[in-house]
N, C-alpha and C. Protein backbone atom coordinates (compact mmCIF):
# COMPACT_ATOMS: atom_id res chain seq x y z
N UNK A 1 0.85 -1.18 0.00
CA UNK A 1 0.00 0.00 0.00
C UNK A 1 0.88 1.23 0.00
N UNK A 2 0.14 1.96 -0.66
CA UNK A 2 1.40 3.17 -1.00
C UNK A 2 0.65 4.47 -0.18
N UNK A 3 1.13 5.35 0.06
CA UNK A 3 0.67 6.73 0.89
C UNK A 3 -0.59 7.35 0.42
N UNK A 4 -1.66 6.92 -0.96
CA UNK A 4 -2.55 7.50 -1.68
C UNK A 4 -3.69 6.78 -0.47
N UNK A 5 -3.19 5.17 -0.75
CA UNK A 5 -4.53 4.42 -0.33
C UNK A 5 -4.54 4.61 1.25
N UNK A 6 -3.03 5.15 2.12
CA UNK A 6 -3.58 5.32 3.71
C UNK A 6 -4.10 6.84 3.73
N UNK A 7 -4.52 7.59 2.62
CA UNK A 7 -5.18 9.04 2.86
C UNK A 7 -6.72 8.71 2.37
N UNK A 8 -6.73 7.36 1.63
CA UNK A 8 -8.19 7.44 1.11
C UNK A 8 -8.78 6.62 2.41
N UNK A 9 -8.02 5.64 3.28
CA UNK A 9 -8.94 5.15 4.29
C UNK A 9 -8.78 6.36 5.20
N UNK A 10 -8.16 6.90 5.44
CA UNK A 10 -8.46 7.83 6.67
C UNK A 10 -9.33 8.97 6.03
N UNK A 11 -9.53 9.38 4.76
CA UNK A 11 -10.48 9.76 4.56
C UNK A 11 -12.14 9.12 5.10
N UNK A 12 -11.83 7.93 4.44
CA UNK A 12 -13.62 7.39 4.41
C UNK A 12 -13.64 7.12 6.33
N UNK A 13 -12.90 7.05 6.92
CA UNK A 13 -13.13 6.87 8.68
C UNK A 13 -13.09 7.84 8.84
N UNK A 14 -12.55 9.39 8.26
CA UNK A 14 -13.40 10.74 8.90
C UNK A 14 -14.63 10.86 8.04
N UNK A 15 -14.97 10.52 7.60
CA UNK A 15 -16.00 10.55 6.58
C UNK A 15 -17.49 9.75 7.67
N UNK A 16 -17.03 8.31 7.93
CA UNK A 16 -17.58 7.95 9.09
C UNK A 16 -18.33 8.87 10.28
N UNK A 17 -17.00 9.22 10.52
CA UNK A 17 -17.07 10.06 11.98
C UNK A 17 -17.87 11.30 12.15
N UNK A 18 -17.57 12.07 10.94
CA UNK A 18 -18.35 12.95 10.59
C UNK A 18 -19.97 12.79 10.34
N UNK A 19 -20.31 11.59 9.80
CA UNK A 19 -21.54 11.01 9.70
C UNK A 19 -21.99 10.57 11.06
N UNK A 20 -21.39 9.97 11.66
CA UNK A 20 -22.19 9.53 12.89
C UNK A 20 -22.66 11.07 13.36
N UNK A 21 -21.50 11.71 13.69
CA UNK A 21 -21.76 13.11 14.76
C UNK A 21 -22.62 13.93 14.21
N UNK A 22 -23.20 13.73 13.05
CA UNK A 22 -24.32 14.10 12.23
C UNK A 22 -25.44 13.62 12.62
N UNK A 23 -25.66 12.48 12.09
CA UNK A 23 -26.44 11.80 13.15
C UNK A 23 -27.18 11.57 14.58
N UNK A 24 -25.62 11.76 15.37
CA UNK A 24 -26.12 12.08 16.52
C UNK A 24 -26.58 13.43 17.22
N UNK A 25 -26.42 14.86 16.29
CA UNK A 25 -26.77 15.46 16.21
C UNK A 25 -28.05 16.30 16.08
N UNK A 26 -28.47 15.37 14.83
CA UNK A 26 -29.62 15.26 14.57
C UNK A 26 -30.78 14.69 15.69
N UNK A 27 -30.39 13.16 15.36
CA UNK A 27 -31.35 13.09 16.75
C UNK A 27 -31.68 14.04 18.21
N UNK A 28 -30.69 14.33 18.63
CA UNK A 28 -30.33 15.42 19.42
C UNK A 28 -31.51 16.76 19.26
N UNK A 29 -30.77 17.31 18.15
CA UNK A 29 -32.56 18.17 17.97
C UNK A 29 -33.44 17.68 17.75
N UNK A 30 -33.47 16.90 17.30
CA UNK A 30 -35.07 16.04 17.01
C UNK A 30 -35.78 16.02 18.25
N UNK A 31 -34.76 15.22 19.55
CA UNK A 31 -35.42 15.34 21.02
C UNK A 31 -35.65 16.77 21.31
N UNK A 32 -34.67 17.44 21.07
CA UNK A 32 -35.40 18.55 21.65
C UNK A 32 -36.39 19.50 21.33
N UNK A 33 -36.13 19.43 20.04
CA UNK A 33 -38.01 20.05 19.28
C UNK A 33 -39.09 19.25 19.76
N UNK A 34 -38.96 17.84 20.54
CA UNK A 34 -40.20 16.83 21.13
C UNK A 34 -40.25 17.69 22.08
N UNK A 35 -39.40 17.78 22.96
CA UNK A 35 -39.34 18.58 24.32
C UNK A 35 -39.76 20.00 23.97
N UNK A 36 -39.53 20.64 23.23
CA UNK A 36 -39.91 21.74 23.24
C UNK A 36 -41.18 21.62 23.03
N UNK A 37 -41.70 20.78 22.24
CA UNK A 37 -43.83 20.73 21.91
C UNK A 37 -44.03 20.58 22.65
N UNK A 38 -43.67 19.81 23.59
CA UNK A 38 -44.43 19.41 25.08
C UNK A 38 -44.22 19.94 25.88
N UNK A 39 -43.18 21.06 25.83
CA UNK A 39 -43.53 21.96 26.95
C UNK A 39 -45.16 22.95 26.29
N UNK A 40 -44.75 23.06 25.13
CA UNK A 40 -45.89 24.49 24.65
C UNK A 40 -46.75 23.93 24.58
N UNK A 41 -47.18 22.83 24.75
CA UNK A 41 -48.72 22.46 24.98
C UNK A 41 -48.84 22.47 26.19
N UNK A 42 -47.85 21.76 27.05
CA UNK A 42 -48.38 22.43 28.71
C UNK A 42 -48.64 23.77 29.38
N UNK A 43 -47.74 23.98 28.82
CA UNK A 43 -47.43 26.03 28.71
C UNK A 43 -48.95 26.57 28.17
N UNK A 44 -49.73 25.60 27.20
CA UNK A 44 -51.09 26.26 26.63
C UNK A 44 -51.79 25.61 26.91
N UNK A 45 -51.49 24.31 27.98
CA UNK A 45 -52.51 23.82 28.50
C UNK A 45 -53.26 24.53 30.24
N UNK A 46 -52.09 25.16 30.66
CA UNK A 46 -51.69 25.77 32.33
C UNK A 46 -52.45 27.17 31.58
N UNK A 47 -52.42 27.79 31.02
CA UNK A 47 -52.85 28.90 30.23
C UNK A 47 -54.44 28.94 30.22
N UNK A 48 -54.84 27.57 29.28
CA UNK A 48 -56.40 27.49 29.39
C UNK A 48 -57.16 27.22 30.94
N UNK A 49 -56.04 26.41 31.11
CA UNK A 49 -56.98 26.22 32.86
C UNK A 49 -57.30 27.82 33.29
N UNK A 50 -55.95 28.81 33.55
CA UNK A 50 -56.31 29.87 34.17
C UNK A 50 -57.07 30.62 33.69
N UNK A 51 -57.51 30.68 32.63
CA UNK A 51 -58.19 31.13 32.07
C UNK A 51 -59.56 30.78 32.40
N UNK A 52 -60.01 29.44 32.81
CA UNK A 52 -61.39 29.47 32.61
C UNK A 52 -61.18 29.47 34.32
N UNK A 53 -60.61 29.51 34.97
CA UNK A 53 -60.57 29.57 36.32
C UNK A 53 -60.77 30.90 36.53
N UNK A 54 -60.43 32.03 35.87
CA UNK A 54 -60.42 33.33 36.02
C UNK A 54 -62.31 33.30 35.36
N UNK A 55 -62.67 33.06 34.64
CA UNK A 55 -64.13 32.73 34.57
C UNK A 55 -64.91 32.63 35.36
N UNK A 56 -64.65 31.57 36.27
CA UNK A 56 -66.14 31.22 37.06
C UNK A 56 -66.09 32.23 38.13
N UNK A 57 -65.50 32.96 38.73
CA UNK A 57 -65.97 34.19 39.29
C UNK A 57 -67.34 34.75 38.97
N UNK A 58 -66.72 35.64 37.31
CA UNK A 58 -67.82 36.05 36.86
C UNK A 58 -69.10 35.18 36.24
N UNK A 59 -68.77 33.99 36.07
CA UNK A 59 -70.28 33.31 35.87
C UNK A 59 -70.76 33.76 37.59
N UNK A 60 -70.29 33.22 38.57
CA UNK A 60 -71.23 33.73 39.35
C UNK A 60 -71.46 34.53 40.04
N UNK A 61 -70.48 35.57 38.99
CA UNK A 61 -71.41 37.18 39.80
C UNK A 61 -72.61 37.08 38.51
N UNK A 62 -72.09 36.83 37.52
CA UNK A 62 -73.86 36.99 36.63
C UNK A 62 -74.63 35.87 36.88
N UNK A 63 -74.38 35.36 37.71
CA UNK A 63 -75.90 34.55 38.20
C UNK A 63 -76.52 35.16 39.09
N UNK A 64 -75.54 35.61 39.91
CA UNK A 64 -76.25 36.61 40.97
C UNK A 64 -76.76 37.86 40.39
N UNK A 65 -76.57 37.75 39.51
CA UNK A 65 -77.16 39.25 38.33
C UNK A 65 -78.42 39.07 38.01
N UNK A 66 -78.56 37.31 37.29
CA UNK A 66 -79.77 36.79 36.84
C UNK A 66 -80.87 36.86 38.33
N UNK A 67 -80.72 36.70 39.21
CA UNK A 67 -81.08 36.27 40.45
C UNK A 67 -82.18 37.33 40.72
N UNK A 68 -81.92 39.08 39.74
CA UNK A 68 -82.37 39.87 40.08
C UNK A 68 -83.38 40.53 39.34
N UNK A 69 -83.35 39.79 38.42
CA UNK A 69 -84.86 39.70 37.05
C UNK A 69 -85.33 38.66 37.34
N UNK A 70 -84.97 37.30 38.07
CA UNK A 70 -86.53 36.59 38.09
C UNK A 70 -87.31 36.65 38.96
N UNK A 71 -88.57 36.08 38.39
CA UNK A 71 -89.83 36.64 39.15
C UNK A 71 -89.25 36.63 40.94
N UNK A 72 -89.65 37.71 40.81
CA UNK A 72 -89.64 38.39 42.51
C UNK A 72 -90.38 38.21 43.69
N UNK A 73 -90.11 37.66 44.68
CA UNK A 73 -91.62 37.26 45.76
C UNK A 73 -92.09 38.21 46.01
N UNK A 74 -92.08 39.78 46.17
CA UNK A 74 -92.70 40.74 45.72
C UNK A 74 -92.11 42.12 45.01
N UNK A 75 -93.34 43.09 44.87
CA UNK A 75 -92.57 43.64 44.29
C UNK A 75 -91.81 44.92 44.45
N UNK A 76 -91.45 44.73 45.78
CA UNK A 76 -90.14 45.53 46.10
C UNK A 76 -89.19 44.80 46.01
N UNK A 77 -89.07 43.87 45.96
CA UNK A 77 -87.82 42.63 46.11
C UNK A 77 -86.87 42.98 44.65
N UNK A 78 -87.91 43.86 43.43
CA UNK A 78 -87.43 44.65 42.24
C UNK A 78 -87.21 45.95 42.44
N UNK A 79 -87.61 46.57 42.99
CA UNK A 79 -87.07 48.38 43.43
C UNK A 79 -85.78 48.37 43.15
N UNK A 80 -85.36 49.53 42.67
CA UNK A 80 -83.99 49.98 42.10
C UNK A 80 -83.07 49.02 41.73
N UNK A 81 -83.93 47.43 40.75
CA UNK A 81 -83.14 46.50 39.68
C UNK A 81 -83.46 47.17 38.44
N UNK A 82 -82.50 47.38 37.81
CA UNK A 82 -82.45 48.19 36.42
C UNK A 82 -81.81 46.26 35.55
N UNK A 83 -83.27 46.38 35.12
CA UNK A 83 -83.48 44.99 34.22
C UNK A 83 -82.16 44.86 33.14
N UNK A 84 -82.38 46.58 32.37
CA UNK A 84 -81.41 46.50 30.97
C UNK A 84 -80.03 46.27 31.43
N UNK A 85 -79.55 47.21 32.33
CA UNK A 85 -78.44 47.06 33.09
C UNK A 85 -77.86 45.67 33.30
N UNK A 86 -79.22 44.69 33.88
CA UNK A 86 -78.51 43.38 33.88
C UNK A 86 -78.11 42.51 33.00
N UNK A 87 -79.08 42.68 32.31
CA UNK A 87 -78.87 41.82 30.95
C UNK A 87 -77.66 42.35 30.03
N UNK A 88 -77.38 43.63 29.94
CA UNK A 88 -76.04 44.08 29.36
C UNK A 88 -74.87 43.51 30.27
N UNK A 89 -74.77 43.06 31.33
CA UNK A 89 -74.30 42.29 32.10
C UNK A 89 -73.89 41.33 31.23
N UNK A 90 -75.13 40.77 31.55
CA UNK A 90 -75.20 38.99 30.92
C UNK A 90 -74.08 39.28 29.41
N UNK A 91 -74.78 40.02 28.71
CA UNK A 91 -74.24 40.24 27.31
C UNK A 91 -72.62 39.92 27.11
N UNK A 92 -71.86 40.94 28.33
CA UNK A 92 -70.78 41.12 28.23
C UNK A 92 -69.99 40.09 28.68
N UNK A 93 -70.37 38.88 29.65
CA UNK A 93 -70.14 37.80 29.50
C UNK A 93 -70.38 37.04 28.93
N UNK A 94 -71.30 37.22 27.99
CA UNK A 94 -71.36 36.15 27.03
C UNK A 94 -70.40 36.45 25.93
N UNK A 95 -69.72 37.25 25.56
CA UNK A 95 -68.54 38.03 24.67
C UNK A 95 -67.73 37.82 25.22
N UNK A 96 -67.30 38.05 26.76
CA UNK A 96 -66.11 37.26 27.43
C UNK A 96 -65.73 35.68 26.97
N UNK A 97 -67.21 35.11 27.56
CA UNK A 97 -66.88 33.56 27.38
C UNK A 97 -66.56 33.33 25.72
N UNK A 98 -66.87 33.83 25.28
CA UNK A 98 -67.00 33.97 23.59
C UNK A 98 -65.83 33.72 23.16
N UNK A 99 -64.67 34.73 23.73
CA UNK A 99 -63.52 35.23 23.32
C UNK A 99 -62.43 34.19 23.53
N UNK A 100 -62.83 33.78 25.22
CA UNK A 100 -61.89 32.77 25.97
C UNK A 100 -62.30 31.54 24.84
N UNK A 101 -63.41 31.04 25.43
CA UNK A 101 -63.78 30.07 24.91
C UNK A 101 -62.95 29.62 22.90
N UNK A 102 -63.24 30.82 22.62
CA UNK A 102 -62.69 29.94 20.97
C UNK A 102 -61.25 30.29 21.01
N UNK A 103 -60.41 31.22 21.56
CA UNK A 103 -58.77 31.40 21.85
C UNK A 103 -58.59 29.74 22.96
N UNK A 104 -59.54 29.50 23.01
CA UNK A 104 -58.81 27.96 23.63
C UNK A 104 -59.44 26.71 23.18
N UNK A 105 -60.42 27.10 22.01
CA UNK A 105 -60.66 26.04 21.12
C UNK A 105 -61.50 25.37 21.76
N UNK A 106 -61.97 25.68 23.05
CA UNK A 106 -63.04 24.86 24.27
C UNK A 106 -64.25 24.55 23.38
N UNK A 107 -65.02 23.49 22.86
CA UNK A 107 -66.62 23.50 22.23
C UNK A 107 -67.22 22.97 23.12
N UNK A 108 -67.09 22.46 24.33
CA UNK A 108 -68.51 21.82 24.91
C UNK A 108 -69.15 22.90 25.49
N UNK A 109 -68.90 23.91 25.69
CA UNK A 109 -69.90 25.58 25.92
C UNK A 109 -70.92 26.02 24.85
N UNK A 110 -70.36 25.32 24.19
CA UNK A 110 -71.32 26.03 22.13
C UNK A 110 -72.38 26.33 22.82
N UNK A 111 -73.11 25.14 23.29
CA UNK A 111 -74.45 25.11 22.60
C UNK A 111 -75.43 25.72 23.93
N UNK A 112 -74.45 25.79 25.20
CA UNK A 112 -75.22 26.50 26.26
C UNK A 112 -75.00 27.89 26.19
N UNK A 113 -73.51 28.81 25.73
CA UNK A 113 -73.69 29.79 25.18
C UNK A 113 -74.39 30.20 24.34
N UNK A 114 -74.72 29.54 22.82
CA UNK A 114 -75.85 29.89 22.20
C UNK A 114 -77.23 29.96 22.61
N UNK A 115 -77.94 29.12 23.40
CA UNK A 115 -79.25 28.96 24.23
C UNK A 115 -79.30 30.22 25.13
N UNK A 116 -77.95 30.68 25.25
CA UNK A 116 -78.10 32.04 26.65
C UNK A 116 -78.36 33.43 25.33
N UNK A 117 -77.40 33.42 24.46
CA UNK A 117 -77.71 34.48 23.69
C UNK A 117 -78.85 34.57 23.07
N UNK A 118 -79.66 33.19 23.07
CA UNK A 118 -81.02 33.49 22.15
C UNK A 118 -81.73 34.14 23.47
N UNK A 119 -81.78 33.57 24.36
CA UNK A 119 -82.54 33.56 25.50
C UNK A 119 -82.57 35.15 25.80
N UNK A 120 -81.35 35.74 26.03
CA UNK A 120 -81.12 37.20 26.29
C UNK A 120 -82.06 37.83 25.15
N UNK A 121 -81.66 37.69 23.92
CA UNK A 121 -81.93 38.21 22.78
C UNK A 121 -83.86 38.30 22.94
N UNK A 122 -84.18 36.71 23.25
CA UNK A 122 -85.80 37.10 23.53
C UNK A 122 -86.21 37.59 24.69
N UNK A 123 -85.74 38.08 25.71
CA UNK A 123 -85.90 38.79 27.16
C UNK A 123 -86.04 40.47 26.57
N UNK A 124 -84.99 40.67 25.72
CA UNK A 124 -85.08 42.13 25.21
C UNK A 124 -85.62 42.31 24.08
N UNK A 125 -86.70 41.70 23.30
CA UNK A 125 -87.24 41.93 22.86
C UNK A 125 -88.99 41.48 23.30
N UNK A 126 -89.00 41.07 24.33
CA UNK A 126 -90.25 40.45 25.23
C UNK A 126 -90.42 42.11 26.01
N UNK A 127 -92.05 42.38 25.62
CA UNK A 127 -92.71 43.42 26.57
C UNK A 127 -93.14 42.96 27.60
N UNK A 128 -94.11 41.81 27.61
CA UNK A 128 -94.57 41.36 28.41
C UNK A 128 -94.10 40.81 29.50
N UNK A 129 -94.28 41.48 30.62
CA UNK A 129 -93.42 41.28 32.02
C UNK A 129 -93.71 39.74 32.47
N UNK A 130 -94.62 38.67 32.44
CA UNK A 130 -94.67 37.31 32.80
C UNK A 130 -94.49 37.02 31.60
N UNK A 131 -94.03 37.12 30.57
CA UNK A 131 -92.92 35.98 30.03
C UNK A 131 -91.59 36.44 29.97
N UNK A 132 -91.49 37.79 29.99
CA UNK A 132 -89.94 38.48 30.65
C UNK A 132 -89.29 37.23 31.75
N UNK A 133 -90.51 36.94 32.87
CA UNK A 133 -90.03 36.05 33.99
C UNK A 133 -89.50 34.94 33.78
N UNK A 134 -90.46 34.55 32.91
CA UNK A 134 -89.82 33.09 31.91
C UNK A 134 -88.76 33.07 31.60
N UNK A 135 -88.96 34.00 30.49
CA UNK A 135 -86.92 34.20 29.51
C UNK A 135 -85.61 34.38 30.96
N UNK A 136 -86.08 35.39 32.12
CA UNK A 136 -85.34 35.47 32.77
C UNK A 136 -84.72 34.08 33.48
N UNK A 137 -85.54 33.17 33.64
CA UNK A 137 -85.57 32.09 34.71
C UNK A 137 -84.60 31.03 33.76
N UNK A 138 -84.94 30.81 32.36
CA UNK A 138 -84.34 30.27 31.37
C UNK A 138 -82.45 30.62 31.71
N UNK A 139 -82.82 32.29 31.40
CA UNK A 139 -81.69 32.51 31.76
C UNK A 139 -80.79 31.82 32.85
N UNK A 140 -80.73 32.57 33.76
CA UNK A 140 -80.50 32.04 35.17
C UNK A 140 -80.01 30.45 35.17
N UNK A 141 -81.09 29.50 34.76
CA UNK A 141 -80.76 28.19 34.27
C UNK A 141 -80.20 27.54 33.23
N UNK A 142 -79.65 28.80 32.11
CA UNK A 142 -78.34 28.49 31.40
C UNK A 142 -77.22 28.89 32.01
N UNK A 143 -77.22 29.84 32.73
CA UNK A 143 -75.88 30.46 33.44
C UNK A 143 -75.76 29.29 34.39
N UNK A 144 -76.42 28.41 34.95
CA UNK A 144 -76.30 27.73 36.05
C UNK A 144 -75.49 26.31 35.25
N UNK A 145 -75.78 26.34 34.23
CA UNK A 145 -75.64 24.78 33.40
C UNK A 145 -74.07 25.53 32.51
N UNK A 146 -73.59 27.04 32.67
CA UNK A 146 -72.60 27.09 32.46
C UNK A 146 -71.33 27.30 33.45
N UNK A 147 -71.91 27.48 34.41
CA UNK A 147 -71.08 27.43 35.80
C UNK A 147 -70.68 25.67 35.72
N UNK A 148 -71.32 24.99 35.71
CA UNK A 148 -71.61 23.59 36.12
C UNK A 148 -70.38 23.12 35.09
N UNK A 149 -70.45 22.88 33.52
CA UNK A 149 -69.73 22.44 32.56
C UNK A 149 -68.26 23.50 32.97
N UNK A 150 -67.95 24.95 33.73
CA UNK A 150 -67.02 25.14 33.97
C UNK A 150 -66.19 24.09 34.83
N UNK A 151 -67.09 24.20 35.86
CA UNK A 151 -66.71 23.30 36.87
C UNK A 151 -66.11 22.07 36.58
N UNK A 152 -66.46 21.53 35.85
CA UNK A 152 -66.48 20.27 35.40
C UNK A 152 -65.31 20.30 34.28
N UNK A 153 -65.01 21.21 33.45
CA UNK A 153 -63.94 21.36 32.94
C UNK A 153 -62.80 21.93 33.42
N UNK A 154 -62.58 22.45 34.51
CA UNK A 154 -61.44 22.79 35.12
C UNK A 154 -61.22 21.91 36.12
N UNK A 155 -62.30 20.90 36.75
CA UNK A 155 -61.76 19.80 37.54
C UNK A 155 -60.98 18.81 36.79
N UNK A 156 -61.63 18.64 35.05
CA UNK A 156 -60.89 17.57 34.53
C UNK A 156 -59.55 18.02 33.89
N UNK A 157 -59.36 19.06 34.06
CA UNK A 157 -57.91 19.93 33.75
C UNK A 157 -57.07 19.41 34.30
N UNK A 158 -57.09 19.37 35.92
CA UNK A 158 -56.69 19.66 36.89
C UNK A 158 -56.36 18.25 37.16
């Protein structure tokens, strides 16, 4: 063997070497782009919890909102409740939950948020003060069935 063929094997064994540490390289980031997804889904999973945890507060201050349009055992028990007032209440949580809700991709709320916005929607357009009571009570008993599915989704978070 002459001096050509000991530069072509020590070529192809750095050639090797170079390939493995490539290799192992690779894999190397590979783990750590895994590690990195799994942090950012926990990172956006710890995110949604607080989020709907920062929620149920206000579901139940607007239940206690609803509490104050339905039918009344009398009728001072309504003296200085400003009806519109509440329901613009309601409104603005329902645009809250709205907001949270699809920035975290949450759907099992759909369809009790929608039932509350129709519900609102026919309260303010209802003259009639006994079926006002109705729509109100409806109310009240969607806000209650959205407290509940909170509950129930931040326990199974958790």
């Amino acid at each position: 063997m002459d001096y050509i063929d000991y530069l072509n094997i020590l070529g192809v064994a750095l050639t090797a070497v170079g390939t493995s540490i490539t290799i192992w390289q690779a894999h190397k980031a590979k783990m750590s782009a895994s590690f990195a997804k799994t942090y950012r889904d926990e990172v956006a999973k710890d995110r949604g919890k607080m989020a709907l945890i920062e929620l149920l507060p206000n579901t139940k201050r607007v239940r206690e909102e609803c509490r104050k349009i339905i039918r009344p055992v009398s009728e001072r028990s309504m003296r200085g409740v400003d009806p519109q007032k509440v329901i613009n209440n309601i409104q603005n949580f329902i645009e809250q939950f709205e907001e949270i809700s699809c920035r975290l991709r949450v759907n099992e709320f759909d369809k009790s948020v929608s039932n509350l916005k129709s519900r609102v929607s026919d309260y303010r357009l209802e003259t009639d003060s006994e079926k006002r009571f109705l729509f109100a009570e409806d109310i009240y008993n969607e806000v209650n069935n959205i407290a509940s599915l909170l509950a129930k989704q931040i326990s199974s978070e958790l």
